[in-house]
Each structure stands twice: as structure tokens, then as C-alpha cells.
PDB file of N, CA and C in Angstrom:
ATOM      1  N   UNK A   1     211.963  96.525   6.497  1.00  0.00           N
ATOM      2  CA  UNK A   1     211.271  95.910   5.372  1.00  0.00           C
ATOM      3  C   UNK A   1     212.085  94.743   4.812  1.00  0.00           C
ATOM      4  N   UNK A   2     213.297  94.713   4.952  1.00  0.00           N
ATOM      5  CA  UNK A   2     214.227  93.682   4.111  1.00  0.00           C
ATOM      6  C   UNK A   2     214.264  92.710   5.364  1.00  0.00           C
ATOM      7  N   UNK A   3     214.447  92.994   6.214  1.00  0.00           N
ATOM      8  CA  UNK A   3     214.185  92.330   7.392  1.00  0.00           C
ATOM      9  C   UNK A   3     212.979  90.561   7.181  1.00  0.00           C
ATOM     10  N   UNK A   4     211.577  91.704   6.767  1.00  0.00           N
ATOM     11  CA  UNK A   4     210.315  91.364   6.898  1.00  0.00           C
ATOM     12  C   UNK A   4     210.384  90.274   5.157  1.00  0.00           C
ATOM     13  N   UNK A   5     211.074  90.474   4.412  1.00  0.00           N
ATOM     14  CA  UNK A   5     210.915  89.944   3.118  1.00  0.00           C
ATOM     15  C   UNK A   5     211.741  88.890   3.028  1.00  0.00           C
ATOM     16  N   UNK A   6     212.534  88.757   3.990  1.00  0.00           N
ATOM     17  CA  UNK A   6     213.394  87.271   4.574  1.00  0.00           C
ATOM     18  C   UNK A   6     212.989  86.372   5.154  1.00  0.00           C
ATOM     19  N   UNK A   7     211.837  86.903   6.091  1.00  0.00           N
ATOM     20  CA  UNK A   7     211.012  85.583   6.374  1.00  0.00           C
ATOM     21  C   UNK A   7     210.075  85.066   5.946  1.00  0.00           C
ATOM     22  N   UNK A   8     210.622  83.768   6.074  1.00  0.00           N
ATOM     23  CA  UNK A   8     209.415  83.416   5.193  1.00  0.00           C
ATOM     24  C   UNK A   8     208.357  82.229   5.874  1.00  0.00           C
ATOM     25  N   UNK A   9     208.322  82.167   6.702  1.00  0.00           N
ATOM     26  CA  UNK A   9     207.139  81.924   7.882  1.00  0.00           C
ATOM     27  C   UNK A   9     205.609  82.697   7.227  1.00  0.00           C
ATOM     28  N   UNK A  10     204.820  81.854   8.095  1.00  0.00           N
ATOM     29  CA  UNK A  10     203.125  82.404   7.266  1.00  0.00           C
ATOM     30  C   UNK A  10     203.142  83.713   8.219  1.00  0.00           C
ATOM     31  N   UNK A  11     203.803  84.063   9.498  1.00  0.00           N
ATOM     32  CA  UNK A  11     203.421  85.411  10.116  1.00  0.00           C
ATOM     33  C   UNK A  11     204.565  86.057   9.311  1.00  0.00           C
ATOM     34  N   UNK A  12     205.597  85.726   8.699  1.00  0.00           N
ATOM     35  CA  UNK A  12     206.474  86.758   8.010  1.00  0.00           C
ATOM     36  C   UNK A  12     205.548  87.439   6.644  1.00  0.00           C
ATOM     37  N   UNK A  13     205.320  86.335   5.891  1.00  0.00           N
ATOM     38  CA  UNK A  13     204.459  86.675   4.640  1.00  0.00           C
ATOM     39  C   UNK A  13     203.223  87.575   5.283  1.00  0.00           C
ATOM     40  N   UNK A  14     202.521  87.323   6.412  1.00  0.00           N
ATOM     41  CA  UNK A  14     201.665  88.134   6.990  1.00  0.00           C
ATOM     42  C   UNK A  14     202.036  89.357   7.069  1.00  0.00           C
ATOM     43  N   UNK A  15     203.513  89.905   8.024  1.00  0.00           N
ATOM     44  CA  UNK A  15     203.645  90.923   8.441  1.00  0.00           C
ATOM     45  C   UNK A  15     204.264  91.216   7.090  1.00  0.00           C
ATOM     46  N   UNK A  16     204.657  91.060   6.145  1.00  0.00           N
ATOM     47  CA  UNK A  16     204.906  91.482   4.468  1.00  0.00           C
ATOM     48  C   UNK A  16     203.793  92.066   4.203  1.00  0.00           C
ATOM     49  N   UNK A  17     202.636  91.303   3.778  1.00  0.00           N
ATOM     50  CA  UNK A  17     201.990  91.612   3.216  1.00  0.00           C
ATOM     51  C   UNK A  17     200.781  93.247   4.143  1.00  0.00           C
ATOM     52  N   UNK A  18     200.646  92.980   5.290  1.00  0.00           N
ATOM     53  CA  UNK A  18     200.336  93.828   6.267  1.00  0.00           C
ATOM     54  C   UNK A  18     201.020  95.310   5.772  1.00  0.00           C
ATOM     55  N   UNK A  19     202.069  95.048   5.626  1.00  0.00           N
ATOM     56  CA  UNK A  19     203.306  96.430   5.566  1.00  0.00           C
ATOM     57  C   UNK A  19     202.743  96.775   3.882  1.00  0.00           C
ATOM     58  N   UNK A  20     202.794  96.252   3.828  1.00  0.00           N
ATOM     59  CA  UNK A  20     202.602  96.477   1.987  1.00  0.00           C
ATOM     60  C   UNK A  20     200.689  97.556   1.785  1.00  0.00           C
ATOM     61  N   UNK A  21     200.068  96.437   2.488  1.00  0.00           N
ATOM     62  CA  UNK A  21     198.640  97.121   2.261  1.00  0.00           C
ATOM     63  C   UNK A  21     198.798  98.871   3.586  1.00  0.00           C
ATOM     64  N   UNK A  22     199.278  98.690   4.166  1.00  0.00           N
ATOM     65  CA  UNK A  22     199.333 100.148   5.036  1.00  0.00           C
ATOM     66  C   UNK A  22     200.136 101.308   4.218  1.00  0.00           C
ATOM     67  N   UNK A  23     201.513 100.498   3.743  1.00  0.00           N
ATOM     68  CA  UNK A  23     202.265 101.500   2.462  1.00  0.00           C
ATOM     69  C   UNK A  23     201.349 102.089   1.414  1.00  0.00           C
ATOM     70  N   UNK A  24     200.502 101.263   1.118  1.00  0.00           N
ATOM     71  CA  UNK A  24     199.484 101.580  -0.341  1.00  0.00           C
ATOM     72  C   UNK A  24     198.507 102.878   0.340  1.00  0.00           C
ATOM     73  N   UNK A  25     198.108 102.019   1.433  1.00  0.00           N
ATOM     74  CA  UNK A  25     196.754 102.844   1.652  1.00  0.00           C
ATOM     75  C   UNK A  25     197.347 104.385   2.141  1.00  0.00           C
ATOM     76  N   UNK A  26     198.391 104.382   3.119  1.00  0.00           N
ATOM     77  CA  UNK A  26     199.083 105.982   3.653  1.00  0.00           C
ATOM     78  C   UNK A  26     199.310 106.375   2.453  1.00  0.00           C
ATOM     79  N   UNK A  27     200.035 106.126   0.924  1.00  0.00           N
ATOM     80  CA  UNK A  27     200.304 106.714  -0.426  1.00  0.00           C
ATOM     81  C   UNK A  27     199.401 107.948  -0.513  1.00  0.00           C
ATOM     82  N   UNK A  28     197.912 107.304  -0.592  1.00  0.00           N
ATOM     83  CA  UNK A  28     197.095 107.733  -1.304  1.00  0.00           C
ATOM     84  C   UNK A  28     196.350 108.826  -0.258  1.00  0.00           C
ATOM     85  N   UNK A  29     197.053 109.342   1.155  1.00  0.00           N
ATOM     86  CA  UNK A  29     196.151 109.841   1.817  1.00  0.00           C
ATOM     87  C   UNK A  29     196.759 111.586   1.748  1.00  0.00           C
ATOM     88  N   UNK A  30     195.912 112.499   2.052  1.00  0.00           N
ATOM     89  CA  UNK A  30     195.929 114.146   1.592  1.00  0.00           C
ATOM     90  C   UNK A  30     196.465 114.488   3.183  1.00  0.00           C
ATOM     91  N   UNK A  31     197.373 114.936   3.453  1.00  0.00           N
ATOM     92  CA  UNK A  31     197.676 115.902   4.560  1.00  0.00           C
ATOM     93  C   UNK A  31     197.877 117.442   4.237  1.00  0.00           C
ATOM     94  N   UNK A  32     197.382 118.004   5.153  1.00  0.00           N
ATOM     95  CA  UNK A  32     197.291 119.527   5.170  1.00  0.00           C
ATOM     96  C   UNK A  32     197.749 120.132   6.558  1.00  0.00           C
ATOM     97  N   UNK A  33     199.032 120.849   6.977  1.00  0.00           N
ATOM     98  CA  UNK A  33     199.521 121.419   8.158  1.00  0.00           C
ATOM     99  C   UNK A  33     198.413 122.598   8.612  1.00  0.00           C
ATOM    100  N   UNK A  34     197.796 122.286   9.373  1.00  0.00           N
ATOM    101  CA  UNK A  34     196.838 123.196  10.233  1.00  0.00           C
ATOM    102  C   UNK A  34     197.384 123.479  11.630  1.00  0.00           C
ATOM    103  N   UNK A  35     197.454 124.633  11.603  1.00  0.00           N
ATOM    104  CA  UNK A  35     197.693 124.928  13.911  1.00  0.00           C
ATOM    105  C   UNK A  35     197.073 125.440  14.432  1.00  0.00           C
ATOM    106  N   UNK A  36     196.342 124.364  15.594  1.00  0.00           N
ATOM    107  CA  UNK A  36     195.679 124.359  16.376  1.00  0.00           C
ATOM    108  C   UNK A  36     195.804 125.584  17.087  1.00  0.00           C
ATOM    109  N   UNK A  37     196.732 126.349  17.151  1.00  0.00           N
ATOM    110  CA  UNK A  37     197.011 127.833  18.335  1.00  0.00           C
ATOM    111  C   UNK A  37     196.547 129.439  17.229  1.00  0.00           C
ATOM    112  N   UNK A  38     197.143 129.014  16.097  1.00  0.00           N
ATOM    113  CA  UNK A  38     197.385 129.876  15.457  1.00  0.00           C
ATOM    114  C   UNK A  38     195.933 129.970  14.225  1.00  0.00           C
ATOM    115  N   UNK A  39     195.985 129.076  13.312  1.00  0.00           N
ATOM    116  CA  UNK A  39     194.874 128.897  12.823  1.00  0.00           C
ATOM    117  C   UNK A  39     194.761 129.008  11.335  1.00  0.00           C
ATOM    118  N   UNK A  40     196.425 128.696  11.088  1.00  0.00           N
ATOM    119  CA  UNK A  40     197.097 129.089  10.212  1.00  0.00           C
ATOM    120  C   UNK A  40     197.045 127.688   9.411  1.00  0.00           C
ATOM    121  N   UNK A  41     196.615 127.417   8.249  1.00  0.00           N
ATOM    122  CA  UNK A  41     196.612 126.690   7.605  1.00  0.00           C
ATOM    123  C   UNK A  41     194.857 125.694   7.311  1.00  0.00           C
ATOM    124  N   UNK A  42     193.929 126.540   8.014  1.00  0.00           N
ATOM    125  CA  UNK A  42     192.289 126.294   8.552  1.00  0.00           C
ATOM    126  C   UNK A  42     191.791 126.667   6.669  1.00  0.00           C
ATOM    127  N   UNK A  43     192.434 127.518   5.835  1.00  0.00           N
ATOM    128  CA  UNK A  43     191.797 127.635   4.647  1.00  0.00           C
ATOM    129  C   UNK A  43     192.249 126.626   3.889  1.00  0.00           C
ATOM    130  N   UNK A  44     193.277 125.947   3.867  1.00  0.00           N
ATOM    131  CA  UNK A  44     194.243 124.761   3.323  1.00  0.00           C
ATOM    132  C   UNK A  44     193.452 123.425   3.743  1.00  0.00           C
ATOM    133  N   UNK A  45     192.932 123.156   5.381  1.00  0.00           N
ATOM    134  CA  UNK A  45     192.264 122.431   5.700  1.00  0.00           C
ATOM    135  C   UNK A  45     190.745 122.180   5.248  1.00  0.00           C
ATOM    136  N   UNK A  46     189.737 123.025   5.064  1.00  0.00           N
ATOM    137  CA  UNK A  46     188.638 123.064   4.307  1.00  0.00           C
ATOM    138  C   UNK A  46     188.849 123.316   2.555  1.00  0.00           C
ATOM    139  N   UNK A  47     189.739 123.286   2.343  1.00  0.00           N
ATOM    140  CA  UNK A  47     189.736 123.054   0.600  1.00  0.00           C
ATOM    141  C   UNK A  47     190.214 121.971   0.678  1.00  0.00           C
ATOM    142  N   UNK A  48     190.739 120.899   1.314  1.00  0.00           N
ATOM    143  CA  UNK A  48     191.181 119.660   1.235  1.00  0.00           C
ATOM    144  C   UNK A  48     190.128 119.135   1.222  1.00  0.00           C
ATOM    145  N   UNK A  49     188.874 119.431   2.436  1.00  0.00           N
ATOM    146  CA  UNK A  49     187.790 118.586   2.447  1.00  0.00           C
ATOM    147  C   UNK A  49     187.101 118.775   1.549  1.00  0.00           C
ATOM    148  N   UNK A  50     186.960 119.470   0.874  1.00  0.00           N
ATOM    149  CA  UNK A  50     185.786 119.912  -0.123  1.00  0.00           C
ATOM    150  C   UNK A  50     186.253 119.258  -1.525  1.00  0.00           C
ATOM    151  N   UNK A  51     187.737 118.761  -1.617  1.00  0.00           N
ATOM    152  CA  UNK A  51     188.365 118.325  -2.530  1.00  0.00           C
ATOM    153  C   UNK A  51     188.143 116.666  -2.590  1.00  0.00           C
ATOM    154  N   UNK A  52     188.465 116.024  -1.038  1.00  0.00           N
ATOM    155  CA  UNK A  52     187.810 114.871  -0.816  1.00  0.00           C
ATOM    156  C   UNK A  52     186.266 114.785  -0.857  1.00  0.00           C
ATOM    157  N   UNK A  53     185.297 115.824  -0.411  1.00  0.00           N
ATOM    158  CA  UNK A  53     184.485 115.292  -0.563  1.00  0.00           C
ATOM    159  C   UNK A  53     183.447 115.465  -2.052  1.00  0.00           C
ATOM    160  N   UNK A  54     184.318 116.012  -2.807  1.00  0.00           N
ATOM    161  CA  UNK A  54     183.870 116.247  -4.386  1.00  0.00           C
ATOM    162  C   UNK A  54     184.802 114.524  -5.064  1.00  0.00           C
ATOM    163  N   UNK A  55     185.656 114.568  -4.552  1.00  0.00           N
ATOM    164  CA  UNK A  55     185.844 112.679  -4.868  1.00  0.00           C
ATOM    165  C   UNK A  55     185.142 111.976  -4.331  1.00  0.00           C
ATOM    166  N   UNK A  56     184.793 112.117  -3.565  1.00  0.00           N
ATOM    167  CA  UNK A  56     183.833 110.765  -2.558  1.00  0.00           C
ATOM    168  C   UNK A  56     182.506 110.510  -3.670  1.00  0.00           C
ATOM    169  N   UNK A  57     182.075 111.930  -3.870  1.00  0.00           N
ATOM    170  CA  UNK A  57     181.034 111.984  -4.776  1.00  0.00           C
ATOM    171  C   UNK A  57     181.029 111.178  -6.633  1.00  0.00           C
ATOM    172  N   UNK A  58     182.356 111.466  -6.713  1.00  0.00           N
ATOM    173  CA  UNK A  58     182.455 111.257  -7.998  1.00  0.00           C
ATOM    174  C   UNK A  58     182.589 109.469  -8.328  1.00  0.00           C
ATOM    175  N   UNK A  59     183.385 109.364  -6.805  1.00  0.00           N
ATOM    176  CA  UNK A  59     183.928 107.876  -7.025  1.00  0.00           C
ATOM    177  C   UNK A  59     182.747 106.757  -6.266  1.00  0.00           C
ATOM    178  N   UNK A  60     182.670 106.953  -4.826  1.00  0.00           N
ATOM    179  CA  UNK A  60     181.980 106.075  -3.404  1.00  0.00           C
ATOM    180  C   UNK A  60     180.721 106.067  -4.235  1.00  0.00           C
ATOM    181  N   UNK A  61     180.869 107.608  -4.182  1.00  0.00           N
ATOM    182  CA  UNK A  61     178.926 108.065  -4.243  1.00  0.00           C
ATOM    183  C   UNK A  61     178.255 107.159  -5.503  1.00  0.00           C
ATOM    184  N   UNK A  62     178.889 107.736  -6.367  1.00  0.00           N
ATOM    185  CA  UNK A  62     178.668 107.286  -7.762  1.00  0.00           C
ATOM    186  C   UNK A  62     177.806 105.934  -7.904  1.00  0.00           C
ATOM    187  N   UNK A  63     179.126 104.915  -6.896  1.00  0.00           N
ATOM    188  CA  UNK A  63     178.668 103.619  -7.484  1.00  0.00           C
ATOM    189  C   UNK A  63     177.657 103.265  -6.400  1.00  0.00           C
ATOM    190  N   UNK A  64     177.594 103.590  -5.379  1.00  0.00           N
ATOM    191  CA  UNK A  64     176.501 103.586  -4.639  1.00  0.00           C
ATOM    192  C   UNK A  64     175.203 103.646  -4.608  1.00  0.00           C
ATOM    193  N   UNK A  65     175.196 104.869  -5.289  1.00  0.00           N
ATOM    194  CA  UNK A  65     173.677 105.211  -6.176  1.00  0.00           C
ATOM    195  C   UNK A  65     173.510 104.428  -6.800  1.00  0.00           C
ATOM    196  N   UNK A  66     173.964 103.894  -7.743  1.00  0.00           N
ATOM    197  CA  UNK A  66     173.948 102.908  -9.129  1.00  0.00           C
ATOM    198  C   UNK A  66     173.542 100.994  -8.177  1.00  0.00           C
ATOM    199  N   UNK A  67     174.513 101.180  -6.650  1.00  0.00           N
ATOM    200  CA  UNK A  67     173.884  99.342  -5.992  1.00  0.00           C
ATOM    201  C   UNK A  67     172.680  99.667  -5.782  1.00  0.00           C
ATOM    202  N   UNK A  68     172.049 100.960  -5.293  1.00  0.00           N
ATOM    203  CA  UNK A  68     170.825 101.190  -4.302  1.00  0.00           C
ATOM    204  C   UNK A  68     169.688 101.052  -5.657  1.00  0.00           C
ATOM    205  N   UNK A  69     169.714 101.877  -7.000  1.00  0.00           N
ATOM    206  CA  UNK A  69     169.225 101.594  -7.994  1.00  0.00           C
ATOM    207  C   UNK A  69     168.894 100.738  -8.409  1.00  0.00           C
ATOM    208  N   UNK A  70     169.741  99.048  -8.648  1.00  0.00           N
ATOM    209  CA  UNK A  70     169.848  97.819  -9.335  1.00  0.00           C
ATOM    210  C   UNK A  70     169.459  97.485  -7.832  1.00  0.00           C
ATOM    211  N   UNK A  71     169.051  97.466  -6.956  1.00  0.00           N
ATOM    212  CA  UNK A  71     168.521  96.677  -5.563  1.00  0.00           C
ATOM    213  C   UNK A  71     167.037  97.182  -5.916  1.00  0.00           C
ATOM    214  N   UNK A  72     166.878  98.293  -5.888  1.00  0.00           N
ATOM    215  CA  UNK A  72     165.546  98.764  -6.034  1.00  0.00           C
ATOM    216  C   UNK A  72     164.608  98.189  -7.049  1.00  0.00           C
ATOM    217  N   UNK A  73     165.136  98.042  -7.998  1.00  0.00           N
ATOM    218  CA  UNK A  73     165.072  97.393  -9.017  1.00  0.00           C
ATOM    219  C   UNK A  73     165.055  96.079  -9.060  1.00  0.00           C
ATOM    220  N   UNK A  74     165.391  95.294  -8.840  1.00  0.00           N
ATOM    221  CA  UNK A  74     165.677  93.568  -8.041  1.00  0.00           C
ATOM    222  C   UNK A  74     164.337  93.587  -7.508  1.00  0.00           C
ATOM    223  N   UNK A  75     164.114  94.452  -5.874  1.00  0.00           N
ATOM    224  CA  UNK A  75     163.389  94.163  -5.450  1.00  0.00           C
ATOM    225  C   UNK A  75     161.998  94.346  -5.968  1.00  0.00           C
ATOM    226  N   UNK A  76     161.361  95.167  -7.176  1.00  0.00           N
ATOM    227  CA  UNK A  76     160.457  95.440  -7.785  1.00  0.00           C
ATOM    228  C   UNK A  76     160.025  94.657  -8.612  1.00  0.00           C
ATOM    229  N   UNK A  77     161.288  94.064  -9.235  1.00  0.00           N
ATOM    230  CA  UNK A  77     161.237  92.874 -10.107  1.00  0.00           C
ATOM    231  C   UNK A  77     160.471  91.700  -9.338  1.00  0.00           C
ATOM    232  N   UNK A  78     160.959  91.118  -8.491  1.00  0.00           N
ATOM    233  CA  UNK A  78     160.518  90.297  -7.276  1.00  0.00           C
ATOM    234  C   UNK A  78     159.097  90.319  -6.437  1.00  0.00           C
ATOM    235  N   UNK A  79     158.894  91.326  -6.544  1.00  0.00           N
ATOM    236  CA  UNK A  79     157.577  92.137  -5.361  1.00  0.00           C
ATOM    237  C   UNK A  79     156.518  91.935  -7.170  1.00  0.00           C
ATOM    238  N   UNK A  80     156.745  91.860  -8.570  1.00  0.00           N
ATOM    239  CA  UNK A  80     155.910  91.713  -9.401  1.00  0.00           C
ATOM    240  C   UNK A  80     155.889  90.281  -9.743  1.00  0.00           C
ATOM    241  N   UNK A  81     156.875  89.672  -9.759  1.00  0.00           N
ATOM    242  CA  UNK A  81     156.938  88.172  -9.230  1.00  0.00           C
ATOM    243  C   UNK A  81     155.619  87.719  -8.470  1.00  0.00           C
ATOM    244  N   UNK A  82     156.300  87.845  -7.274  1.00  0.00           N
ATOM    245  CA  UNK A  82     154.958  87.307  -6.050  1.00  0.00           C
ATOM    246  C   UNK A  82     153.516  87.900  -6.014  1.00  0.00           C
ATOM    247  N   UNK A  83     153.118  89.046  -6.974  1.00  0.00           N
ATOM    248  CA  UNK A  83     152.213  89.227  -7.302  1.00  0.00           C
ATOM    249  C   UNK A  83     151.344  88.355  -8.864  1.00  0.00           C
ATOM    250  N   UNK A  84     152.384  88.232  -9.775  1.00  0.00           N
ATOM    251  CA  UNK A  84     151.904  87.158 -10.413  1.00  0.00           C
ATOM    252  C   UNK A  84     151.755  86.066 -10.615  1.00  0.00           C
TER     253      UNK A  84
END
């Protein structure tokens, strides 16, 4: 990394900034030790998902519903437009 913050070339600032967004994004990610032989850690593995996917809901989902809504909406607006 100290290496990478010395150069200062546009592929140095690249491979900086590269390293930086992969550091952020691995931060934020959930690992759970599961074995494949044994099967030991399979209840640890499905409460993780159910944990991500009760965030997905709260966060992705959320605002998702809310673009598909204001589109729906747009387009109704529009479709009464070209009718009047």
C-alpha cells in the first residue's frame, strides 16, 4: 500500500484508488465458517442469510419499491398527458 501511495502516475492513483474501493467494499462483507464435510457451522450459515436478506429488504428493497412507484407514476402522469 505505501508502495502504491508513492506513485504518482495516473495508473498509480488508479491502482490507489482500486485498493481503496476493494478495502471498503471487503469491510463491509459477513463471513460465516461452514464445512463442507462436516456440516458444522450450516446453522451460522442460514442465519447470516436471513440477516442479509432482512437488510436487503430494509435497505435495496426499500428504495426500489419507492423508483418502481415514482416511474409508475411518471408514466400515468404522461399516458394522461397524451390523452388530453
Amino acid at each position: 500500500r505505501d508502495a502504491l501511495q508513492e506513485e504518482k502516475s495516473y495508473m498509480g492513483t488508479l491502482a490507489t484508488s482500486m485498493a481503496l474501493m476493494l478495502e471498503e467494499f471487503y469491510a463491509g462483507l459477513t463471513s460465516v465458517g461452514l464445512s463442507a464435510r462436516t456440516g458444522e457451522g450450516v446453522d451460522d450459515f442460514f442465519d447470516a442469510v436471513q440477516r442479509a436478506a432482512a437488510e436487503y429488504d430494509e435497505t435495496y428493497g426499500a428504495e426500489l419499491a419507492a423508483r418502481k412507484k415514482a416511474a409508475a407514476e411518471a408514466e400515468a402522469a404522461r399516458r394522461r398527458g397524451d390523452l388530453g
